[in-house]
C-alpha atoms as a PDB file:
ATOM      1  CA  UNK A   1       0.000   0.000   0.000  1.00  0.00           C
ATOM      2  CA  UNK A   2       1.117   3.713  -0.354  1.00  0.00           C
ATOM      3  CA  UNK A   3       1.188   3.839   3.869  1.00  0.00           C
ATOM      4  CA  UNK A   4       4.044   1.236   3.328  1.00  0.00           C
ATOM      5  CA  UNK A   5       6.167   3.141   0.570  1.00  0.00           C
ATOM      6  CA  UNK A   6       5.621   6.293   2.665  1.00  0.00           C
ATOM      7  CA  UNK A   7       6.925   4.358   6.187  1.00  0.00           C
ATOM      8  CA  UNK A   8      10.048   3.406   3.497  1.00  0.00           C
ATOM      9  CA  UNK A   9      10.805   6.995   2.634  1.00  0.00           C
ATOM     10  CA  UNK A  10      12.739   9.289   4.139  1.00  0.00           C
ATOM     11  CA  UNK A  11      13.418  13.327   3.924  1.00  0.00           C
ATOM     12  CA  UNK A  12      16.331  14.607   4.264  1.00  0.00           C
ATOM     13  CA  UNK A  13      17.224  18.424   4.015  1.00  0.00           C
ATOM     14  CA  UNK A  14      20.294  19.912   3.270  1.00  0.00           C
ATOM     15  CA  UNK A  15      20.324  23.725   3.293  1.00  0.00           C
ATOM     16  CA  UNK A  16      17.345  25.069   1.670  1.00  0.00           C
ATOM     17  CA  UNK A  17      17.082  22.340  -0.364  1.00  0.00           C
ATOM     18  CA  UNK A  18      14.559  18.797   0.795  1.00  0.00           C
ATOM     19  CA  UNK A  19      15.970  15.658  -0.756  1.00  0.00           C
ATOM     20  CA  UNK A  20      13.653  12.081  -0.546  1.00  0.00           C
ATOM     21  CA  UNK A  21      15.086   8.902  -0.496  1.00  0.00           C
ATOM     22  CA  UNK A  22      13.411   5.905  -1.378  1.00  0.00           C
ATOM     23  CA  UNK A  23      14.106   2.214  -0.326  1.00  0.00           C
ATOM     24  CA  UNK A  24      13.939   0.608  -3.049  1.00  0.00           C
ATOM     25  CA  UNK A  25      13.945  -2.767  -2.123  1.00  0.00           C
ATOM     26  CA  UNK A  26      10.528  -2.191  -0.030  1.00  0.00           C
ATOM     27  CA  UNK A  27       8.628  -0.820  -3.249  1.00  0.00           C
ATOM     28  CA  UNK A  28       9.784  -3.388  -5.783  1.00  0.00           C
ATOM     29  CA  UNK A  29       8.129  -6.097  -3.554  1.00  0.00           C
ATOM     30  CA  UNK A  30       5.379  -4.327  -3.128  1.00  0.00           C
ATOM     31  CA  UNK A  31       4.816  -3.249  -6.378  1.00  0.00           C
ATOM     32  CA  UNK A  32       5.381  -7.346  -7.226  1.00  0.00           C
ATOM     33  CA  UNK A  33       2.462  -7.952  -5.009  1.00  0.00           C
ATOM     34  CA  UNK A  34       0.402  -5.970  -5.984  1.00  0.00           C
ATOM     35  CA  UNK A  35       0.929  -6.818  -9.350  1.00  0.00           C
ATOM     36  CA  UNK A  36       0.136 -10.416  -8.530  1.00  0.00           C
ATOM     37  CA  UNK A  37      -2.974  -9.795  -7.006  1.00  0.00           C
ATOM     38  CA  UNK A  38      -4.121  -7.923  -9.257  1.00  0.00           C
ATOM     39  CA  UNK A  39      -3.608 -10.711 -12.172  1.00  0.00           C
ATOM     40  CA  UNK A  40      -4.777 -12.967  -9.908  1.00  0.00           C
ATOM     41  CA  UNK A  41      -7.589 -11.389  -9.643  1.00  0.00           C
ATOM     42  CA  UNK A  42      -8.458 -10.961 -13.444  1.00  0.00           C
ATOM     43  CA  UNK A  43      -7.610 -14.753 -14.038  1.00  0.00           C
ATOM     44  CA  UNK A  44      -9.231 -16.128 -11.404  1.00  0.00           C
ATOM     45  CA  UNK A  45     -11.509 -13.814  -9.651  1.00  0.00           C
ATOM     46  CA  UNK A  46     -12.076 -12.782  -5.901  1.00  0.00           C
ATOM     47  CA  UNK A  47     -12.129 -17.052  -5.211  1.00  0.00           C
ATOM     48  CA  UNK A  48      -9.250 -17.602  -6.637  1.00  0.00           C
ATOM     49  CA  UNK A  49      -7.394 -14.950  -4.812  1.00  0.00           C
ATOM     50  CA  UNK A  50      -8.764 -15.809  -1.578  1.00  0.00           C
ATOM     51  CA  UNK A  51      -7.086 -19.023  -2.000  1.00  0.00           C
ATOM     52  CA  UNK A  52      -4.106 -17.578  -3.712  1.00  0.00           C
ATOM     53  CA  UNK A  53      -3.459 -15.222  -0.578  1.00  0.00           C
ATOM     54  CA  UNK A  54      -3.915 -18.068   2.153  1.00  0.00           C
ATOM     55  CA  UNK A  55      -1.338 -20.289   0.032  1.00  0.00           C
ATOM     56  CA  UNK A  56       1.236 -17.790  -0.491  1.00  0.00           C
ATOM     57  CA  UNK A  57       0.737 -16.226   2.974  1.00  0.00           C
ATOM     58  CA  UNK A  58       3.938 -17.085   5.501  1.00  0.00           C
ATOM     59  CA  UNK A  59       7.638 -18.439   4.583  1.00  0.00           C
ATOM     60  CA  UNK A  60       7.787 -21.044   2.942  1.00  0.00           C
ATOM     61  CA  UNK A  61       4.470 -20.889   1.216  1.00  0.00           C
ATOM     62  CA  UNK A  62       1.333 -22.649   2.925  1.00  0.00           C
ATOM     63  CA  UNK A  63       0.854 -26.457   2.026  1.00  0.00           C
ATOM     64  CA  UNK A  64      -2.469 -27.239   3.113  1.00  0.00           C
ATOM     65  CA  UNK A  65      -5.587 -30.040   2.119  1.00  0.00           C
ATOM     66  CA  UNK A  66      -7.667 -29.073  -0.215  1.00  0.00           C
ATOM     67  CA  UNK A  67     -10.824 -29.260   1.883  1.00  0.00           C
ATOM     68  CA  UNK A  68      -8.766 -27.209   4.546  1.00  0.00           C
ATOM     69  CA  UNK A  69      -8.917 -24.353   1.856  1.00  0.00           C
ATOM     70  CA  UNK A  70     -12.301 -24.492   0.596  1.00  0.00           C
ATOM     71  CA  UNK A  71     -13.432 -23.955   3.876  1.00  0.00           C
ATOM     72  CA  UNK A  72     -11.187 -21.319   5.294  1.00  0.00           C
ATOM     73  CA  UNK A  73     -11.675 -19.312   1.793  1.00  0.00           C
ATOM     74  CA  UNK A  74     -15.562 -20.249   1.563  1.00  0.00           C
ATOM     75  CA  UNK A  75     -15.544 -21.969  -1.143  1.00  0.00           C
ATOM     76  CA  UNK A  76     -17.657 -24.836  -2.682  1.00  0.00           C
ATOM     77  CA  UNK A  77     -15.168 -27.841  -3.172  1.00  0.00           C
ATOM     78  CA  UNK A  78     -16.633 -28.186  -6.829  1.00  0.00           C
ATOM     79  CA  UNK A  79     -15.337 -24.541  -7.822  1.00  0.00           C
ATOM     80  CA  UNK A  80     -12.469 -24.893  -5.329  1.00  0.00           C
ATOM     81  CA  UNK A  81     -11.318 -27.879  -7.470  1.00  0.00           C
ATOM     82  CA  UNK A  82     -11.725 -26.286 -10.705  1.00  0.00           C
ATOM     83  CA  UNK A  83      -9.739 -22.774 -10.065  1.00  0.00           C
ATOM     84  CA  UNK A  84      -6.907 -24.818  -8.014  1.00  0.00           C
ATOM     85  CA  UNK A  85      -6.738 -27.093 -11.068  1.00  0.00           C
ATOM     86  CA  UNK A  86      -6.199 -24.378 -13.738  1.00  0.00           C
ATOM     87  CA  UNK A  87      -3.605 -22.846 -11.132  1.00  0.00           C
ATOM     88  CA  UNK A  88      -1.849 -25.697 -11.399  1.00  0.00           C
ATOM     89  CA  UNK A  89      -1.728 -25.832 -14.965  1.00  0.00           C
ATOM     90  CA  UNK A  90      -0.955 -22.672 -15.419  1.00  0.00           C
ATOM     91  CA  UNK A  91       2.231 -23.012 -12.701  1.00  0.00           C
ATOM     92  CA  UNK A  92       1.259 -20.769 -10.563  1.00  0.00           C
ATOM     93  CA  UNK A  93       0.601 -23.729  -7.690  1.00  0.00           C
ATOM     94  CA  UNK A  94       2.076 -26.874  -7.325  1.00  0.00           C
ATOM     95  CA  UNK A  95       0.790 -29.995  -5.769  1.00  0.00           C
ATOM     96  CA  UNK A  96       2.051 -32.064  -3.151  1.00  0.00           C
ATOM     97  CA  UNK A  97       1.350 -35.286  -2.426  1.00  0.00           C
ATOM     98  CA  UNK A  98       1.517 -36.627   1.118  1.00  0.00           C
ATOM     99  CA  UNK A  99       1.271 -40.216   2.066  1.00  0.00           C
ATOM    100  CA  UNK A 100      -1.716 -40.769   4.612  1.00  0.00           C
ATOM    101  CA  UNK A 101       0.203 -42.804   7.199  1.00  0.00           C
ATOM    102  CA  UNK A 102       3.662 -42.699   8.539  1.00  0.00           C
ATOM    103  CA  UNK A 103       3.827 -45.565   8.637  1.00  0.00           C
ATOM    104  CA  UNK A 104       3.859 -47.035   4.884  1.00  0.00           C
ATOM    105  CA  UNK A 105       4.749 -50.757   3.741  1.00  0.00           C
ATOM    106  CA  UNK A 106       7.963 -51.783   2.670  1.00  0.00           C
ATOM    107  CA  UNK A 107       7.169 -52.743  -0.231  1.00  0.00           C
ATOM    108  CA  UNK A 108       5.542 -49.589  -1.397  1.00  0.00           C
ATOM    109  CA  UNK A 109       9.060 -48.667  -1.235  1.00  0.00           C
ATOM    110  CA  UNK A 110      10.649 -50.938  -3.638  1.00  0.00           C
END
């Protein structure tokens, strides 16, 4: 948001003159995010970026179930399927699969 550039800035005056500096680093990210939501947004809709903001909230990246994500981001697992689907076929998520059990057989591993 502009609240965050402006927290990034700073003034600095040397004789009559007022100079602004600018941390860069601060407004390129921001600018990236917003830029993301924003396409998002216009791919997917206001679903899609629901779910696109829980996922990519925290470091790493959320990995979460499916029906975990319908229902934090109010979706209907039949829509929820469909706009995770195209996500991942357009690369923009990636699935992981995770065995059920800890415990799995032996010869699953061979």
């Amino acid at each position: 948001s502009a609240a965050a550039v402006a927290a990034n800035t700073a003034a600095v005056t040397t004789g009559s003159v007022e100079e602004w500096s600018l941390e860069w680093q601060s407004a390129r990210k921001l600018l990236v995010q917003s830029l993301t939501s924003q396409l998002i947004r216009d791919q997917f809709g206001t679903l899609g970026l629901r779910m696109f903001n829980l996922l990519s909230d925290g470091d790493p990246p959320q990995r979460l179930e499916d029906n975990h994500i319908f229902a934090t981001c109010m979706v209907t697992p039949q829509e929820g399927r469909e706009i995770l689907n195209e996500m991942v076929r357009r690369s923009i998520i990636c699935w992981q699969e995770v065995p059920r059990s800890g415990n799995t057989p032996l010869v699953a591993s061979f």
